[in-house]
Protein backbone atom coordinates (compact mmCIF):
# COMPACT_ATOMS: atom_id res chain seq x y z
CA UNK A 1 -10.84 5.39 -16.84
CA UNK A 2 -12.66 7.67 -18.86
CA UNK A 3 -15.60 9.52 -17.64
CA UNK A 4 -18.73 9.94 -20.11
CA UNK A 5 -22.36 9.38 -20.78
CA UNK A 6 -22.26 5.74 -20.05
CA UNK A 7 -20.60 6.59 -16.80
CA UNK A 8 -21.90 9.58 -15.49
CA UNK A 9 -22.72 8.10 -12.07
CA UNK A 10 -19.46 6.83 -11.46
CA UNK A 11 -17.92 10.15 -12.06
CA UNK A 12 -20.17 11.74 -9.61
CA UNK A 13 -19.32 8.97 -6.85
CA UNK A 14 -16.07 9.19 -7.63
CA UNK A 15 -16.31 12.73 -6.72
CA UNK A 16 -18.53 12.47 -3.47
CA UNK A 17 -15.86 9.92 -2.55
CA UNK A 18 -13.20 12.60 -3.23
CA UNK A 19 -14.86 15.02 -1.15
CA UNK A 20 -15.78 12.60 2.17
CA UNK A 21 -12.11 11.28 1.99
CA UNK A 22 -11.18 15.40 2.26
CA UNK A 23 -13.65 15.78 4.71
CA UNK A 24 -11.93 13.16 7.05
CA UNK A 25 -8.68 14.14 6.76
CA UNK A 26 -9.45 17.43 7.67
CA UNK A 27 -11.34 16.92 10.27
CA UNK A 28 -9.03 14.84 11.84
CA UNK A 29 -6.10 17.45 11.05
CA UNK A 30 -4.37 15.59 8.38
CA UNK A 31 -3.20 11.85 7.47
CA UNK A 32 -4.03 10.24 11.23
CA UNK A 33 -4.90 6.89 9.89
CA UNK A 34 -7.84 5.09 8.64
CA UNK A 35 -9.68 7.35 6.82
CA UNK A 36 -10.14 5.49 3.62
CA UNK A 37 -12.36 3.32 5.64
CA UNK A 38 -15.16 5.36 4.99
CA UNK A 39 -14.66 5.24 1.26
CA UNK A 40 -16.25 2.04 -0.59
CA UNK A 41 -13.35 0.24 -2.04
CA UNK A 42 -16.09 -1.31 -4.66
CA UNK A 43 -17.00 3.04 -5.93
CA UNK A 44 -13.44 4.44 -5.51
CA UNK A 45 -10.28 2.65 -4.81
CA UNK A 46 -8.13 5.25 -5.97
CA UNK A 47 -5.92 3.29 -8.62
CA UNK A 48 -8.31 3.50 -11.07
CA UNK A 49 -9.17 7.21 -11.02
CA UNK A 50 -5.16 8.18 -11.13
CA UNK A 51 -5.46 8.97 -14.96
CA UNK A 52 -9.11 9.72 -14.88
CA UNK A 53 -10.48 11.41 -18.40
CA UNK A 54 -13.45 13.41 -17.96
CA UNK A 55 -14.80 13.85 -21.83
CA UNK A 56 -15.96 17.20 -23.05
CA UNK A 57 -19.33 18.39 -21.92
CA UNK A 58 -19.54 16.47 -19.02
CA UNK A 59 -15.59 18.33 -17.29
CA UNK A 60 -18.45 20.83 -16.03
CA UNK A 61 -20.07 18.36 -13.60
CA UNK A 62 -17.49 16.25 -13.04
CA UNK A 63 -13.75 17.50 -11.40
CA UNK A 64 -10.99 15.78 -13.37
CA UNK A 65 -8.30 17.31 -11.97
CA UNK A 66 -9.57 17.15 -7.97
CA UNK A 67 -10.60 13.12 -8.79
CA UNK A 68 -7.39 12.73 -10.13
CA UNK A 69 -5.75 14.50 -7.00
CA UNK A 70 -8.26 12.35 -4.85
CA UNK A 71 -7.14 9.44 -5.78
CA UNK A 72 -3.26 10.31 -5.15
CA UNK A 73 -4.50 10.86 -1.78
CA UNK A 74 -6.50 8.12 -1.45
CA UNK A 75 -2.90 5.89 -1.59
CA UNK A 76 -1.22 8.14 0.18
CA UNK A 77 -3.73 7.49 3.17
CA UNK A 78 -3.06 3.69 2.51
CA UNK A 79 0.61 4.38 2.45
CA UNK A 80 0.84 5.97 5.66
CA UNK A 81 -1.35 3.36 7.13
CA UNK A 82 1.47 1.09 6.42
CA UNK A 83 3.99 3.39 7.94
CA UNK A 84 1.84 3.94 10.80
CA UNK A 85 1.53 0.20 11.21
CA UNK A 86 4.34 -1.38 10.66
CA UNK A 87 6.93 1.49 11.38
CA UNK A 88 10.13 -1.46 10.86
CA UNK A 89 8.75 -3.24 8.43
CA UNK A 90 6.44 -0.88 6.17
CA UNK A 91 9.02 -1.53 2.95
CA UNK A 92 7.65 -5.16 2.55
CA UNK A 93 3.76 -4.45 2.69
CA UNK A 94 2.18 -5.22 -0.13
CA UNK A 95 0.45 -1.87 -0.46
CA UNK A 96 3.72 -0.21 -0.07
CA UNK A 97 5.31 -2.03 -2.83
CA UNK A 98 2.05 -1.52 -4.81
CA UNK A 99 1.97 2.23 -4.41
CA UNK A 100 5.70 2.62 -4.59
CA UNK A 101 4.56 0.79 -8.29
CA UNK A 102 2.18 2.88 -8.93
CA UNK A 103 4.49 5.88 -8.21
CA UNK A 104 7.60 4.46 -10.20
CA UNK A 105 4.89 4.06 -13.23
CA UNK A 106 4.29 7.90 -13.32
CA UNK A 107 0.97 7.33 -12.67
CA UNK A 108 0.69 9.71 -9.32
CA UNK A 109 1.92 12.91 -11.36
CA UNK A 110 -1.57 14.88 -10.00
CA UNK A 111 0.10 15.52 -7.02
CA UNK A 112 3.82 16.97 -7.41
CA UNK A 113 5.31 16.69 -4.09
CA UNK A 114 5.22 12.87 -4.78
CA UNK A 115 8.07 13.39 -6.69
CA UNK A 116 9.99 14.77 -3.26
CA UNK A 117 7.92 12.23 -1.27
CA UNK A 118 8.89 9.44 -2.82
CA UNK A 119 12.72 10.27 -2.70
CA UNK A 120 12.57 9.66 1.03
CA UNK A 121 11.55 5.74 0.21
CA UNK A 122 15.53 5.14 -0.95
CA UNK A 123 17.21 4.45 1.69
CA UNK A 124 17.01 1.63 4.40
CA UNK A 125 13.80 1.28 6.77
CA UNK A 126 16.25 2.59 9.59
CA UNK A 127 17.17 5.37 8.04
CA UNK A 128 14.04 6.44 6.88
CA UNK A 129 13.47 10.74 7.51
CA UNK A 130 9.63 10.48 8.98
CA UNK A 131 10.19 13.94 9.61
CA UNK A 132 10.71 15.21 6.09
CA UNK A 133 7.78 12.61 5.05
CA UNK A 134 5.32 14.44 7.90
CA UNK A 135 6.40 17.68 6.30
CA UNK A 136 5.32 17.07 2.63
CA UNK A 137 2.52 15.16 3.63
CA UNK A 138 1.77 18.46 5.89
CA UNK A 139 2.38 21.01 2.49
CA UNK A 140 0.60 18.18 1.00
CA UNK A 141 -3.06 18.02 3.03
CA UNK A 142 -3.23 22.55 3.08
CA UNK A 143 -1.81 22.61 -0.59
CA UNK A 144 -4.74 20.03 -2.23
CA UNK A 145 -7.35 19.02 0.66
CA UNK A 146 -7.84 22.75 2.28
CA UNK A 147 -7.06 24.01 -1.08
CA UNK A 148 -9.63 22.38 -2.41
CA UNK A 149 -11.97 22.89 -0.09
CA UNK A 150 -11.10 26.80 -0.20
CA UNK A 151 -11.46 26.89 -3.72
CA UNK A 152 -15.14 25.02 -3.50
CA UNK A 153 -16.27 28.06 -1.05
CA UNK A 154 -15.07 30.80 -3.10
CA UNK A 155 -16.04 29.62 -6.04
CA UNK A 156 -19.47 31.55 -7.27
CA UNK A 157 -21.47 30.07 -10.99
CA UNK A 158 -24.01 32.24 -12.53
């Protein structure tokens, strides 16, 4: 998607949805479950912001790189919905086997621990390590959601 005059709007809902998805998470101390709910599917769905393009003159408005970060995170809240849900069966879910897509596609590159995330996705259900996967997603939430958000409140404009 590429972010420009005609779209403006978009890139700035894009970014409030960004920033209530963050605000969830962290208030609910990290990936709990659910919180994409309060996102409209129909404004940001996260798939199509992965390779976001913000064109020049408008990158000062509009975050590429925390959109593009947003939207990893977005699936990753989906994707531990599914392991949250269906603990012995999460392989087969659609949206697992859409974002483990996604993921094999290089399109989730924003976000480098997905690279180390991933990894963990193959072996058997059974032998699945949830406590490696509650570790990155851990480094994951302080690294871009509080990072983020500490960046936003030390960050001063003229």
């Amino acid at each position: 998607m590429k972010i420009d005059k005609a779209n403006y709007e978009q890139g700035n809902k894009a970014m409030a949805s960004v920033l209530l998805l963050y605000y969830h998470i962290t208030s609910g101390g990290g990936f709990s479950g659910d919180e994409t709910i309060f996102i409209d599917p129909s404004v940001f769905d996260g798939y199509s912001f992965l390779d976001v393009v913000v064109t020049d003159g408008y990158e000062v408005d509009i975050d590429q790189k925390l959109i593009r970060e947003g939207a990893v995170i977005y699936l990753l809240c989906d994707l531990n919905d599914m392991l949250s849900e269906y603990e012995d069966g999460f392989l087969k879910q659609p949206i697992t086997i859409k974002i483990l897509e996604a993921y094999k596609e290089g399109k989730l590159t924003a976000i480098s621990e997905t690279e180390q995330l991933f990894s963990l996705f193959n072996v058997p259900e059974q032998d699945f390590d949830f406590k490696s996967y509650i570790e990155i997603m851990h480094v994951i939430v302080h690294k871009y959601i509080v990072g983020a958000f500490n960046e936003l409140a030390s960050c001063v404009k003229p």
